[in-house]
C-alpha atoms as a PDB file:
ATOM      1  CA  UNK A   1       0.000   0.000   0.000  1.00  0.00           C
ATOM      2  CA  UNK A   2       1.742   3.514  -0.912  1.00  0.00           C
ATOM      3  CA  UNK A   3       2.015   5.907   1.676  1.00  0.00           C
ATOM      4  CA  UNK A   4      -1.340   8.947   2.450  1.00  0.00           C
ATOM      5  CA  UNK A   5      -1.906  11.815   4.455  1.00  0.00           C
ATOM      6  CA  UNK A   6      -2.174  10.302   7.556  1.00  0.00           C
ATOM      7  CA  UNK A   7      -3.753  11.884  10.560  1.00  0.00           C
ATOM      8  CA  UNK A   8       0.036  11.781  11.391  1.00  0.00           C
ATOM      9  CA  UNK A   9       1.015  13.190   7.933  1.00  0.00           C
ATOM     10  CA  UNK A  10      -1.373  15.756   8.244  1.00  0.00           C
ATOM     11  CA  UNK A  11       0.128  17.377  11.158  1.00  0.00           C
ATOM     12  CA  UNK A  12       3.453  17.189  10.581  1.00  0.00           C
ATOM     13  CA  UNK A  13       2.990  19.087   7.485  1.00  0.00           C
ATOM     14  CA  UNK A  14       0.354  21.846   8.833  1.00  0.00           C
ATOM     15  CA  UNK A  15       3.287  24.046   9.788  1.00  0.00           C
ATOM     16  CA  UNK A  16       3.872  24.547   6.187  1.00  0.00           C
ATOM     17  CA  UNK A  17       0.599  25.235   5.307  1.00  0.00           C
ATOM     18  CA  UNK A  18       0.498  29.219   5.586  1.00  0.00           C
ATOM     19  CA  UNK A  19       4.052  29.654   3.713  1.00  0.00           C
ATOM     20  CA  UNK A  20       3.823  26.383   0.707  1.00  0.00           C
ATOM     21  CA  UNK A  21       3.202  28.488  -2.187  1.00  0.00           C
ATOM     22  CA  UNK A  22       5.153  26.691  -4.848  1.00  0.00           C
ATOM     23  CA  UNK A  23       7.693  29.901  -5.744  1.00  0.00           C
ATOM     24  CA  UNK A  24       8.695  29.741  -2.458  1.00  0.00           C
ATOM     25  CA  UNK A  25       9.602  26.315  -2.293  1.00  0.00           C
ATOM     26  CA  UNK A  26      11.285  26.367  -5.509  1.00  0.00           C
ATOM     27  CA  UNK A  27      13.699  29.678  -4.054  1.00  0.00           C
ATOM     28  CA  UNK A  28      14.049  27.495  -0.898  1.00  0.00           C
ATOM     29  CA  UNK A  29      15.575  24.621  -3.254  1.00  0.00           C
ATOM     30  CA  UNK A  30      17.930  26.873  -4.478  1.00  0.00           C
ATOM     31  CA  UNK A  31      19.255  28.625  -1.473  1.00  0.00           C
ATOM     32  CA  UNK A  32      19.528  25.150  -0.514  1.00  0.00           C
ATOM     33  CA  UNK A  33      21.844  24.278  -3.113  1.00  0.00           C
ATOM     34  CA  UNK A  34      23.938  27.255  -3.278  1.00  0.00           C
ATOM     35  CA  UNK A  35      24.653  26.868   0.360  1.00  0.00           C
ATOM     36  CA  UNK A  36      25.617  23.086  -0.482  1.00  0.00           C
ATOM     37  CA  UNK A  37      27.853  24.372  -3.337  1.00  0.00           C
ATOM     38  CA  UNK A  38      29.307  27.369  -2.127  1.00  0.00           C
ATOM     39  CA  UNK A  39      30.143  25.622   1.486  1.00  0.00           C
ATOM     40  CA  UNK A  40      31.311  22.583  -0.108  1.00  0.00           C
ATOM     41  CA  UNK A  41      33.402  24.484  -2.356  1.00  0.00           C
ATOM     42  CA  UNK A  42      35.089  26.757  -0.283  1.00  0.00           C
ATOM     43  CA  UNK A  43      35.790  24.078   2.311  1.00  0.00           C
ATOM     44  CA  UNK A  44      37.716  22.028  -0.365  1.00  0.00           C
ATOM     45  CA  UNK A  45      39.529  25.742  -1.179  1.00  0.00           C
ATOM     46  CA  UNK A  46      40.449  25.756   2.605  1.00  0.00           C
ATOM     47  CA  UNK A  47      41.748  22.593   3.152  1.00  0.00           C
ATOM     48  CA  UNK A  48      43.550  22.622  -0.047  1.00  0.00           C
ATOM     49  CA  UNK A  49      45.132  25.728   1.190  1.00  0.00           C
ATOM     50  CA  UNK A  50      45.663  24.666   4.283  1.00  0.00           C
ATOM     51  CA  UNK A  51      47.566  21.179   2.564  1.00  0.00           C
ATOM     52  CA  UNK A  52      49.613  23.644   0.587  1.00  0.00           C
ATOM     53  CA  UNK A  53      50.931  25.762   3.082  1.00  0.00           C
ATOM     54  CA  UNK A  54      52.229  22.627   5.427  1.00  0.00           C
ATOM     55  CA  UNK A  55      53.824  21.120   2.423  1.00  0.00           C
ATOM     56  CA  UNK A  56      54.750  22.643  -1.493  1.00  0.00           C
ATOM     57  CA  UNK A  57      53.050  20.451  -4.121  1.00  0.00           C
ATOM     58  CA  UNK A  58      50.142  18.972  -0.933  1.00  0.00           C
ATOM     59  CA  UNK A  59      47.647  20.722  -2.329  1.00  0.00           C
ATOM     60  CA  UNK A  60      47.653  19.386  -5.738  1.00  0.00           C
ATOM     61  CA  UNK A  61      48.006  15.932  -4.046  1.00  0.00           C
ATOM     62  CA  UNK A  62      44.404  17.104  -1.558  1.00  0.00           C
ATOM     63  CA  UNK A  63      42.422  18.202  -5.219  1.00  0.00           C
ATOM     64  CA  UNK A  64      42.857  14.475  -6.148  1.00  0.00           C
ATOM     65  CA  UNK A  65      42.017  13.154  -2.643  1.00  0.00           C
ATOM     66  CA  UNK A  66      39.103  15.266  -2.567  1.00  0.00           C
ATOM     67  CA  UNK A  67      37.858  14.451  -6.082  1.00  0.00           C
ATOM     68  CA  UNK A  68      38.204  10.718  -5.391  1.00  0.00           C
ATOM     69  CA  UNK A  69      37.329  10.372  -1.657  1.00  0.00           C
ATOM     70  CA  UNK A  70      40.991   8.290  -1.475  1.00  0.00           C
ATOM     71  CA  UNK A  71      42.123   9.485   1.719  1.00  0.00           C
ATOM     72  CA  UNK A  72      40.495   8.968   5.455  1.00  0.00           C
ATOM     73  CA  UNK A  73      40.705  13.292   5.461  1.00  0.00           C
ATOM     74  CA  UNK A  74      39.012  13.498   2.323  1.00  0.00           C
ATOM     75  CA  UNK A  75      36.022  11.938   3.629  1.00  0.00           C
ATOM     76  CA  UNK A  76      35.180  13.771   6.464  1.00  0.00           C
ATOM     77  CA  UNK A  77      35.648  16.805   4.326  1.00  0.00           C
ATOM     78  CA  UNK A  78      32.713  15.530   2.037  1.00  0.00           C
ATOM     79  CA  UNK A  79      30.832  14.862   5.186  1.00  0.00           C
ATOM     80  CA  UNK A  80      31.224  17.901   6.158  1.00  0.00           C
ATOM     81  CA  UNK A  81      30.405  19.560   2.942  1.00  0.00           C
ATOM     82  CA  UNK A  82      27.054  17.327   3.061  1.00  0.00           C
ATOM     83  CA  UNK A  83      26.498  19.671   5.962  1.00  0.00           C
ATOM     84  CA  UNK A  84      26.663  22.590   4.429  1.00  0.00           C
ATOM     85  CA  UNK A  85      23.108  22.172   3.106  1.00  0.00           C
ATOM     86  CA  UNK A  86      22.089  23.340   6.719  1.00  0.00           C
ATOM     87  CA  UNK A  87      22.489  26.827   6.655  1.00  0.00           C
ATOM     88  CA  UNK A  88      20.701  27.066   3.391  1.00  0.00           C
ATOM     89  CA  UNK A  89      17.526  25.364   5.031  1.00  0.00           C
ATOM     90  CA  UNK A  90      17.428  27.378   7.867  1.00  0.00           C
ATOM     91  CA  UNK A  91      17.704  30.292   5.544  1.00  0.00           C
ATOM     92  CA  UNK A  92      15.003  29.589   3.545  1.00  0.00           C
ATOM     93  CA  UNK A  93      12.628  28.050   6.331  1.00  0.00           C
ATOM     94  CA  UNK A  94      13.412  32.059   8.478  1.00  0.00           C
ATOM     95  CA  UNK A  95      12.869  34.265   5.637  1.00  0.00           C
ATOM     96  CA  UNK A  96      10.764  32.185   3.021  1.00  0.00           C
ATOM     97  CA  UNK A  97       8.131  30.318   5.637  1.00  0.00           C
ATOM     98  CA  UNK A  98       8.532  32.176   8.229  1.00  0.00           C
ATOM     99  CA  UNK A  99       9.221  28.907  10.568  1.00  0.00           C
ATOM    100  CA  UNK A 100      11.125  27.159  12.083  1.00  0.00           C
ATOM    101  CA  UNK A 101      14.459  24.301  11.706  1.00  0.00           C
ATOM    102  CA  UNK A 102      12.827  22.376  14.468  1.00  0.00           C
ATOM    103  CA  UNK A 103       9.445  21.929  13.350  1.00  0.00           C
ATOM    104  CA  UNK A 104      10.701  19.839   9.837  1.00  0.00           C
ATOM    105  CA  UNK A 105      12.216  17.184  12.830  1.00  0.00           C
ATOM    106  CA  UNK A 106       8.078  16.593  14.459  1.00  0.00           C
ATOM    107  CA  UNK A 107       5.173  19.011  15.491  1.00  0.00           C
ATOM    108  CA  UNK A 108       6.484  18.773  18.825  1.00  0.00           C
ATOM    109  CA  UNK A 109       9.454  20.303  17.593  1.00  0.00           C
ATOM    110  CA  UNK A 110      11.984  17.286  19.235  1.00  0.00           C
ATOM    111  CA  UNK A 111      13.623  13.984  18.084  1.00  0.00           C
ATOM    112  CA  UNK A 112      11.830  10.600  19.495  1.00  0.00           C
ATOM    113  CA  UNK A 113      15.137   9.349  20.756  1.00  0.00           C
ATOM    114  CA  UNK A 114      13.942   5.601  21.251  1.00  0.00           C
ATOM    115  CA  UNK A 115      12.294   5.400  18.270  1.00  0.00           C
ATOM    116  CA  UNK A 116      15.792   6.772  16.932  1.00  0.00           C
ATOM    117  CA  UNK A 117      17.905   4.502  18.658  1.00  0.00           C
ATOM    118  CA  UNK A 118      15.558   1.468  17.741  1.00  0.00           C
ATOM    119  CA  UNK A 119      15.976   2.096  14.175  1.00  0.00           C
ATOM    120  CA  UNK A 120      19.942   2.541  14.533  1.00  0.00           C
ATOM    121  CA  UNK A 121      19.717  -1.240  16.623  1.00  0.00           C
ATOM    122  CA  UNK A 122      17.373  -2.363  13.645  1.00  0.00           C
ATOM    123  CA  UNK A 123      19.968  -1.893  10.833  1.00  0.00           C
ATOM    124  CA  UNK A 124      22.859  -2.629  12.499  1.00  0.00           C
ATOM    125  CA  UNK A 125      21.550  -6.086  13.411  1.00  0.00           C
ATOM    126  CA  UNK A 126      20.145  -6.490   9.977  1.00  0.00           C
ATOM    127  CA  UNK A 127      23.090  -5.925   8.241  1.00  0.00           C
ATOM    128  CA  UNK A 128      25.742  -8.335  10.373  1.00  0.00           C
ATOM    129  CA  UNK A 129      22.923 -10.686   9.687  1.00  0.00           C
ATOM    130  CA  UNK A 130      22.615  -9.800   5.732  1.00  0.00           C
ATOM    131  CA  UNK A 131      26.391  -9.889   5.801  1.00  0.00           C
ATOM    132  CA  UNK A 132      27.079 -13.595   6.973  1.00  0.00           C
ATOM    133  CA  UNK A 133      27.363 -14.966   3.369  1.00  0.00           C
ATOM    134  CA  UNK A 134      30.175 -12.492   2.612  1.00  0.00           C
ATOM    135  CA  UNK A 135      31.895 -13.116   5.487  1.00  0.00           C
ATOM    136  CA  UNK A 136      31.167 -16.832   5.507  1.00  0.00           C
ATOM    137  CA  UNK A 137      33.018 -16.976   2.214  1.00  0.00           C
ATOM    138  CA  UNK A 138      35.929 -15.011   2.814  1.00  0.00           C
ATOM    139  CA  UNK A 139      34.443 -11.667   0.546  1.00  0.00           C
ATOM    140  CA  UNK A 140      35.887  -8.812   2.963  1.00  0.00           C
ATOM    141  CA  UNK A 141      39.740  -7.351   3.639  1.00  0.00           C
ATOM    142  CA  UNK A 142      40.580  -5.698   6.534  1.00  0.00           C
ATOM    143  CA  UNK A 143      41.453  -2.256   5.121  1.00  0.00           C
ATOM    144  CA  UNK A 144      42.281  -0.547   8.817  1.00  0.00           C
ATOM    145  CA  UNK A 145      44.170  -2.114  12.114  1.00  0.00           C
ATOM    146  CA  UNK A 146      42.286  -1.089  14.957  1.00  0.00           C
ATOM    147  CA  UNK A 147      45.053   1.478  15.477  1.00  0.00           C
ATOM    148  CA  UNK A 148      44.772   3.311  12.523  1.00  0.00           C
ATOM    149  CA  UNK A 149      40.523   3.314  12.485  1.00  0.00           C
ATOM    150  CA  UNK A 150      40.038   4.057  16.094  1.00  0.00           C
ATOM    151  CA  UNK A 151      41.572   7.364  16.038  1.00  0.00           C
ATOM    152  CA  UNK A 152      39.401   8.719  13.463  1.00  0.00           C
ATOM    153  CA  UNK A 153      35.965   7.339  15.118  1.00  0.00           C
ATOM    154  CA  UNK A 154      34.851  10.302  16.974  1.00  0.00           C
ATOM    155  CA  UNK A 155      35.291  12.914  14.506  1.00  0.00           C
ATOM    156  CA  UNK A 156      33.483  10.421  11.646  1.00  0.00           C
ATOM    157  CA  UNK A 157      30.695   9.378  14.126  1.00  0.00           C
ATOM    158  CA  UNK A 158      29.533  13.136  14.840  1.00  0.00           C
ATOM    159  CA  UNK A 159      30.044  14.292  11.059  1.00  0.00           C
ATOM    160  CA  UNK A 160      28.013  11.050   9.686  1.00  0.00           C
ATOM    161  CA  UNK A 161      25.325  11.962  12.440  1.00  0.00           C
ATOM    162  CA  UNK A 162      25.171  15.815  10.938  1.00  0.00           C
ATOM    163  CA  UNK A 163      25.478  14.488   7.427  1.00  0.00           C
ATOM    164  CA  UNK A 164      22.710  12.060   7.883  1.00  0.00           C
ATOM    165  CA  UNK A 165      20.505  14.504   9.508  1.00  0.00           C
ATOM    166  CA  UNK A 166      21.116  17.248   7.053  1.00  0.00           C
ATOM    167  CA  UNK A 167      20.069  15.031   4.070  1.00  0.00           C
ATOM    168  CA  UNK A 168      16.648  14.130   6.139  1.00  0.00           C
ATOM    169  CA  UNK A 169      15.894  17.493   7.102  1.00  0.00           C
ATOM    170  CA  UNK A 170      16.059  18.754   3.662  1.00  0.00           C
ATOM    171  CA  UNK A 171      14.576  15.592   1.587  1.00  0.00           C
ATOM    172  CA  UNK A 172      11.968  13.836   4.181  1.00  0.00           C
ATOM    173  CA  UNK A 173      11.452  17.280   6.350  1.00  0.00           C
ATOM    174  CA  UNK A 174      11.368  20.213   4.120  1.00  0.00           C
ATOM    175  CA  UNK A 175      10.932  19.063   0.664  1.00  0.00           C
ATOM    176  CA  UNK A 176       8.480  16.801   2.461  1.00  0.00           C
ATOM    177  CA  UNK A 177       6.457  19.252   3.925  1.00  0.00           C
ATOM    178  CA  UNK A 178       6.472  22.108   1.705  1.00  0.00           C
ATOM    179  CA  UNK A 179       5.222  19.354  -1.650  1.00  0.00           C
ATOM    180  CA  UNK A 180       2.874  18.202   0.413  1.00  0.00           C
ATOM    181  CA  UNK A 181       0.956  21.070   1.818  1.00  0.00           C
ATOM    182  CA  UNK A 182       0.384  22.458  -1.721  1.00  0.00           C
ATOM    183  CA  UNK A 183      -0.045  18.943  -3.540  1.00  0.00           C
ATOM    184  CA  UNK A 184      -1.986  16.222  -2.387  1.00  0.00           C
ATOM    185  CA  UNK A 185      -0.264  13.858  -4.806  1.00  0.00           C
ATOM    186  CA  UNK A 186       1.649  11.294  -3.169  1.00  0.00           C
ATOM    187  CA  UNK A 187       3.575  11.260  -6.599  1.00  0.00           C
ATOM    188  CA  UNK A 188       4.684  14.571  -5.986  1.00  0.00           C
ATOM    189  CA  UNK A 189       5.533  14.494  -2.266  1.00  0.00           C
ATOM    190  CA  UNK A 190       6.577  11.437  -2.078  1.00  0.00           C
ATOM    191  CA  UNK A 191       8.104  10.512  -5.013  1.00  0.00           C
ATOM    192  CA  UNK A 192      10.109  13.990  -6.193  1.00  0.00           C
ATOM    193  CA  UNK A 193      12.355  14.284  -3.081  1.00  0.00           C
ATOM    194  CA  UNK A 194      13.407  10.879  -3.728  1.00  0.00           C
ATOM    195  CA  UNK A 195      14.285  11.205  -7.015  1.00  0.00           C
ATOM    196  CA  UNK A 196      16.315  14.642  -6.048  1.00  0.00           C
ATOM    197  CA  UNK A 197      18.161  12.506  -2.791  1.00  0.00           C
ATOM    198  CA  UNK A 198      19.201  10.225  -5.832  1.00  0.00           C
ATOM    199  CA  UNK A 199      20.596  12.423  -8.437  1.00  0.00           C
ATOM    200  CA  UNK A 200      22.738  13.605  -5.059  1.00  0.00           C
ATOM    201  CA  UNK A 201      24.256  10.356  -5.770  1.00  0.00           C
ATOM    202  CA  UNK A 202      25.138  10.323  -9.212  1.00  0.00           C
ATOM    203  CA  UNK A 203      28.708   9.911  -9.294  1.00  0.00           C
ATOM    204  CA  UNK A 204      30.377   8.328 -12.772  1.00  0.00           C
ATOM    205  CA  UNK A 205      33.796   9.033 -12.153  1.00  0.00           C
ATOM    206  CA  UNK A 206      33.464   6.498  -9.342  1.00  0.00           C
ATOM    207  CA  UNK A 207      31.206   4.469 -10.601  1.00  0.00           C
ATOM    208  CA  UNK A 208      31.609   4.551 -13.682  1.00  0.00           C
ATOM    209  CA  UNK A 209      28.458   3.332 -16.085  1.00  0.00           C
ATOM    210  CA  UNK A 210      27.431   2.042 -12.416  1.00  0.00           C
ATOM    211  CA  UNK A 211      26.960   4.989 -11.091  1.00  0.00           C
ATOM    212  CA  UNK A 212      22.892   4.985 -12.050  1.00  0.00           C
ATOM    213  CA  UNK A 213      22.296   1.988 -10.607  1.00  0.00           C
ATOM    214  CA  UNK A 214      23.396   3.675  -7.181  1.00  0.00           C
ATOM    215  CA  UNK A 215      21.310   6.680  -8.078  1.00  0.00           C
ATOM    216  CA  UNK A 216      18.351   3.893  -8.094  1.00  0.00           C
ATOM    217  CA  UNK A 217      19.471   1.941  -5.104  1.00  0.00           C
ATOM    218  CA  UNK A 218      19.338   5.732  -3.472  1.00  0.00           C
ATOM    219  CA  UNK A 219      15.834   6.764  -4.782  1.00  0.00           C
ATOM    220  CA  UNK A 220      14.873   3.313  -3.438  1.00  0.00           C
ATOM    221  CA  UNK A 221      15.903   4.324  -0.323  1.00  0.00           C
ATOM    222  CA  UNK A 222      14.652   7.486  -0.301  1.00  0.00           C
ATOM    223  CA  UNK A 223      11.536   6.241  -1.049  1.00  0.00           C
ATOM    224  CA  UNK A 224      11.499   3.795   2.152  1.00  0.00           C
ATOM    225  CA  UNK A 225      12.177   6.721   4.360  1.00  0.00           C
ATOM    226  CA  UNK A 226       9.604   8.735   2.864  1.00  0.00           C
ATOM    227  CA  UNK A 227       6.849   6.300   3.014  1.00  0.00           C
ATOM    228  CA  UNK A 228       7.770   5.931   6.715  1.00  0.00           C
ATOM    229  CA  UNK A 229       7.277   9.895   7.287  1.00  0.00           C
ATOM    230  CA  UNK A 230       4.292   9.924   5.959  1.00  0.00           C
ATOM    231  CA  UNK A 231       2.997   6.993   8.388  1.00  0.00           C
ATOM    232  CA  UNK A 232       4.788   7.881  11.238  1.00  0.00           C
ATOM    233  CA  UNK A 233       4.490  11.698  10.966  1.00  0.00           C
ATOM    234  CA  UNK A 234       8.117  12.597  12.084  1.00  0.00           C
ATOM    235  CA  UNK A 235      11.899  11.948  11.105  1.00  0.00           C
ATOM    236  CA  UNK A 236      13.141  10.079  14.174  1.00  0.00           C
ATOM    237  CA  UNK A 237      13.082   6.627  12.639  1.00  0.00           C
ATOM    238  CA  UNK A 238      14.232   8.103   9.391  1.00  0.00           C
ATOM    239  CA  UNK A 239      17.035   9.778  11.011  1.00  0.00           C
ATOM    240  CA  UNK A 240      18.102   6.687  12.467  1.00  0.00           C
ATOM    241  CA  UNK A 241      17.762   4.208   9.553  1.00  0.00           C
ATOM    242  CA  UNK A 242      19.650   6.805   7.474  1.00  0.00           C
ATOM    243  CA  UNK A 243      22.722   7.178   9.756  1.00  0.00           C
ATOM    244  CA  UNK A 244      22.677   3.138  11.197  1.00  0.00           C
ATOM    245  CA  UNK A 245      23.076   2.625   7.239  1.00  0.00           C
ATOM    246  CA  UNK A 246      25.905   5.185   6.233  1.00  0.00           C
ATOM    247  CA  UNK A 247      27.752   4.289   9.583  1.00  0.00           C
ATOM    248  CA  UNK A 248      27.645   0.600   8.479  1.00  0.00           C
ATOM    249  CA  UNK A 249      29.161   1.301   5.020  1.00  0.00           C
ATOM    250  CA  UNK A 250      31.375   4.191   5.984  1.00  0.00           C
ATOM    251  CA  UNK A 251      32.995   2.926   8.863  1.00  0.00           C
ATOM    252  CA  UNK A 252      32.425  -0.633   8.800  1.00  0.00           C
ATOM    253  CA  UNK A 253      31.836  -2.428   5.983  1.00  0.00           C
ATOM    254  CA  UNK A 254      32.014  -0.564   2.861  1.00  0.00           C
ATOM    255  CA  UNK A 255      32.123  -1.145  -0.976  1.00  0.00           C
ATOM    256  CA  UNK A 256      35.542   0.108  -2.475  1.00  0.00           C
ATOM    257  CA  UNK A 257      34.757   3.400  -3.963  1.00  0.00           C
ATOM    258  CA  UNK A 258      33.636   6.893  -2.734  1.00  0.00           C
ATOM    259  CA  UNK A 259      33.679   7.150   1.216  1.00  0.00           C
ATOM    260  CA  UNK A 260      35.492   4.046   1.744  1.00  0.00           C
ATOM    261  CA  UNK A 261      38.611   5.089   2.926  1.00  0.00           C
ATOM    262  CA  UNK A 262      37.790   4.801   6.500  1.00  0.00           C
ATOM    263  CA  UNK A 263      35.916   1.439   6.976  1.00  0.00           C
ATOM    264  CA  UNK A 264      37.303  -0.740   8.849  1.00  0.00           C
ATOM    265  CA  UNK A 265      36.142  -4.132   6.631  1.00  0.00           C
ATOM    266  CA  UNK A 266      35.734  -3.798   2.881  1.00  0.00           C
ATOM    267  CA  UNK A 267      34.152  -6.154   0.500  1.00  0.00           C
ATOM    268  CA  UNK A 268      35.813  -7.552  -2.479  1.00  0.00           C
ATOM    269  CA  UNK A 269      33.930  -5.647  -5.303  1.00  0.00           C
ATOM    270  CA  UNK A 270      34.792  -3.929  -8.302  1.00  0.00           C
ATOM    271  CA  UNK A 271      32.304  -0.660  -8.540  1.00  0.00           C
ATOM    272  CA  UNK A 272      32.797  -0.324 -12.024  1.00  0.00           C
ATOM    273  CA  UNK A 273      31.836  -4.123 -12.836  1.00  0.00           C
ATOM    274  CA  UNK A 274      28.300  -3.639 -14.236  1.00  0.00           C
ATOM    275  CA  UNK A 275      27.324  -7.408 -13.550  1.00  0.00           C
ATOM    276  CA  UNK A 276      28.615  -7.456 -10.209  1.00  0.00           C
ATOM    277  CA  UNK A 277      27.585  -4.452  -9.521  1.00  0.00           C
ATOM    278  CA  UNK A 278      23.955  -4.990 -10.332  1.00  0.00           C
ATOM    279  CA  UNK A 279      23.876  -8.415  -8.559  1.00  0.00           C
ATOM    280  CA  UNK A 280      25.135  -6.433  -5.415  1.00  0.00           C
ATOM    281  CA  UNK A 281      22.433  -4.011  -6.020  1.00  0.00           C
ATOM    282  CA  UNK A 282      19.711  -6.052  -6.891  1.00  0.00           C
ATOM    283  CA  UNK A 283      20.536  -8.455  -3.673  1.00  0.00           C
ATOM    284  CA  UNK A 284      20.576  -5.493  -1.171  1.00  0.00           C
ATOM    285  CA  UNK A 285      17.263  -3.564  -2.884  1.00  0.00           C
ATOM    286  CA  UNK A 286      15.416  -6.787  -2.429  1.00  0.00           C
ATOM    287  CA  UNK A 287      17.016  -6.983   1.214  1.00  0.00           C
ATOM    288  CA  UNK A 288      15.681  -3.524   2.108  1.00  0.00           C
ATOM    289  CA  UNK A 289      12.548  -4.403   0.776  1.00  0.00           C
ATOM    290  CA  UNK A 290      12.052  -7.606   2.636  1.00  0.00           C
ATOM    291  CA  UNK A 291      12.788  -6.117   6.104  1.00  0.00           C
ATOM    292  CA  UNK A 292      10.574  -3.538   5.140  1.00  0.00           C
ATOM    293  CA  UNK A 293       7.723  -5.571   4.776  1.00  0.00           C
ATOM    294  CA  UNK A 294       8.731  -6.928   8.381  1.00  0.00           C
ATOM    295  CA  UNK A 295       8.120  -3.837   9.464  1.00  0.00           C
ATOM    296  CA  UNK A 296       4.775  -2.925   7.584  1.00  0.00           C
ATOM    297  CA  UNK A 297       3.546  -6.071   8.721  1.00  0.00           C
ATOM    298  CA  UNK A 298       4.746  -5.437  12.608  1.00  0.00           C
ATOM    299  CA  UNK A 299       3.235  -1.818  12.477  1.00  0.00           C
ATOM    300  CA  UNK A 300       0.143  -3.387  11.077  1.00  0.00           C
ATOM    301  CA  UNK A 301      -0.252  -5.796  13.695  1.00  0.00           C
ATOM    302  CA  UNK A 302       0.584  -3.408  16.682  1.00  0.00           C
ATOM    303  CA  UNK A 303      -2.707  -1.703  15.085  1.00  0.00           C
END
């Protein structure tokens, strides 16, 4: 069944009700994105600057980490551009809708921290599970020692918790809200920002003639955590499904490519191979989509 205006629905979106006139939303999308650029770009100016200055010839060395993701700096700097999406939001939500950051979390304004924390729990577990048969038969390197990953945990946890919750508040929260308040469409609301959270993915000089397949595998996902904003009426689970699943392939068991560089396990996979590649892709879409029938048929039953 695709996702309505619940009761739920309906009130998380009413705050956008006075301010959702479509012009609006559309100059919202763009401060959005010039904050994302902008930031993103002058933080890759900085820290190739900064590279520069400690050694002649670093900086040249930083553009290629940077374009690549090849180095364990590199990717917290594109976590931390991801980020810069933030200010743009609150931007346009202060000046555009007259509203505020808080209310694209829940109409209470706050973050339902079990509900988070079960959803972080729920991945994690579903992925060691999902992940036997690779480890089984021998499909992951060890990439890090202990020793070299450990010292980089803190500062990756906290920027994949602000990266994570950036991308939600813009695509499930504010794109979210502001579609559906002026469309009742689910096609619009539900479907659009998902399609947008997947062309953020679209990367061919990683992936090569891969790299729509991941933009699919990401509007997949993007649809999952939109239908379950609509039913539950707030981001918390969303917020924790979306960071339990970058912390898993960021910092544990990744897929050789872009933000890899600092996970600890990483399978043995070429991302340019189309047919492996779509196996890999195929076998984890119908994953998601199996557990998340466990859970439409849990929520169902808790009815």
């Amino acid at each position: 069944m695709l996702p309505g205006k619940t009761a739920r629905f309906e009130d998380y979106m009413a705050c956008a009700g006075p301010y959702c006139q479509l012009w609006r939303t559309g100059a919202g999308v763009l401060v959005i994105a010039a904050s994302y650029i902008g930031g993103g770009l002058l933080i890759g100016y900085v820290a190739v600057k900064i590279a520069e200055s400690i050694q002649l010839g670093a900086g040249y060395a930083m553009v290629f980490e940077l374009a690549t993701g090849s180095s364990k700096r590199a990717v917290l700097i594109a976590l931390f551009s991801a980020v810069m999406m933030l200010p743009g939001l609150w931007l346009a939500l202060k000046f555009l809708h007259h509203r505020s950051l808080r209310h694209v979390i829940a109409p209470t304004g706050r973050v339902h921290w079990r509900n988070y924390m079960r959803a972080v729990l729920f991945v994690v577990v579903f992925a060691l599970v999902t992940s036997l048969p690779v480890l089984l038969n021998a499909g992951i390197t060890q990439q890090l020692s202990l020793g070299e990953w450990l010292p980089w945990l803190a500062p990756a946890l906290l920027l994949l918790f602000l990266q994570t919750a950036t991308e939600e508040l813009v695509f499930r929260g504010y794109l979210m809200q502001q579609l559906a308040a002026r469309f009742h469409s689910r096609w619009v609301w539900w479907v659009l920002p998902a399609l947008l959270f997947g062309a953020l993915h679209y990367n061919p000089s990683i992936y090569g003639e891969n790299a729509w397949l991941v933009v699919a595998s990401a509007v997949l996902t993007g649809l999952i955590l939109g239908d379950i904003t609509a039913r539950i009426g707030d981001l918390s689970i969303a917020l924790g499904l979306h960071f339990a699943n970058n912390l898993v392939v960021a910092l544990l068991l990744g897929v050789p490519g872009q933000l890899s560089s600092l996970s600890l396990y990483l399978q043995k996979l070429d991302v340019r191979d189309t047919d492996a590649m779509r196996y890999e892709i195929l076998l984890s879409g119908g994953f998601m989509l199996a557990a998340y029938a466990v859970y439409l048929f849990v929520m169902r039953a808790r009815r």
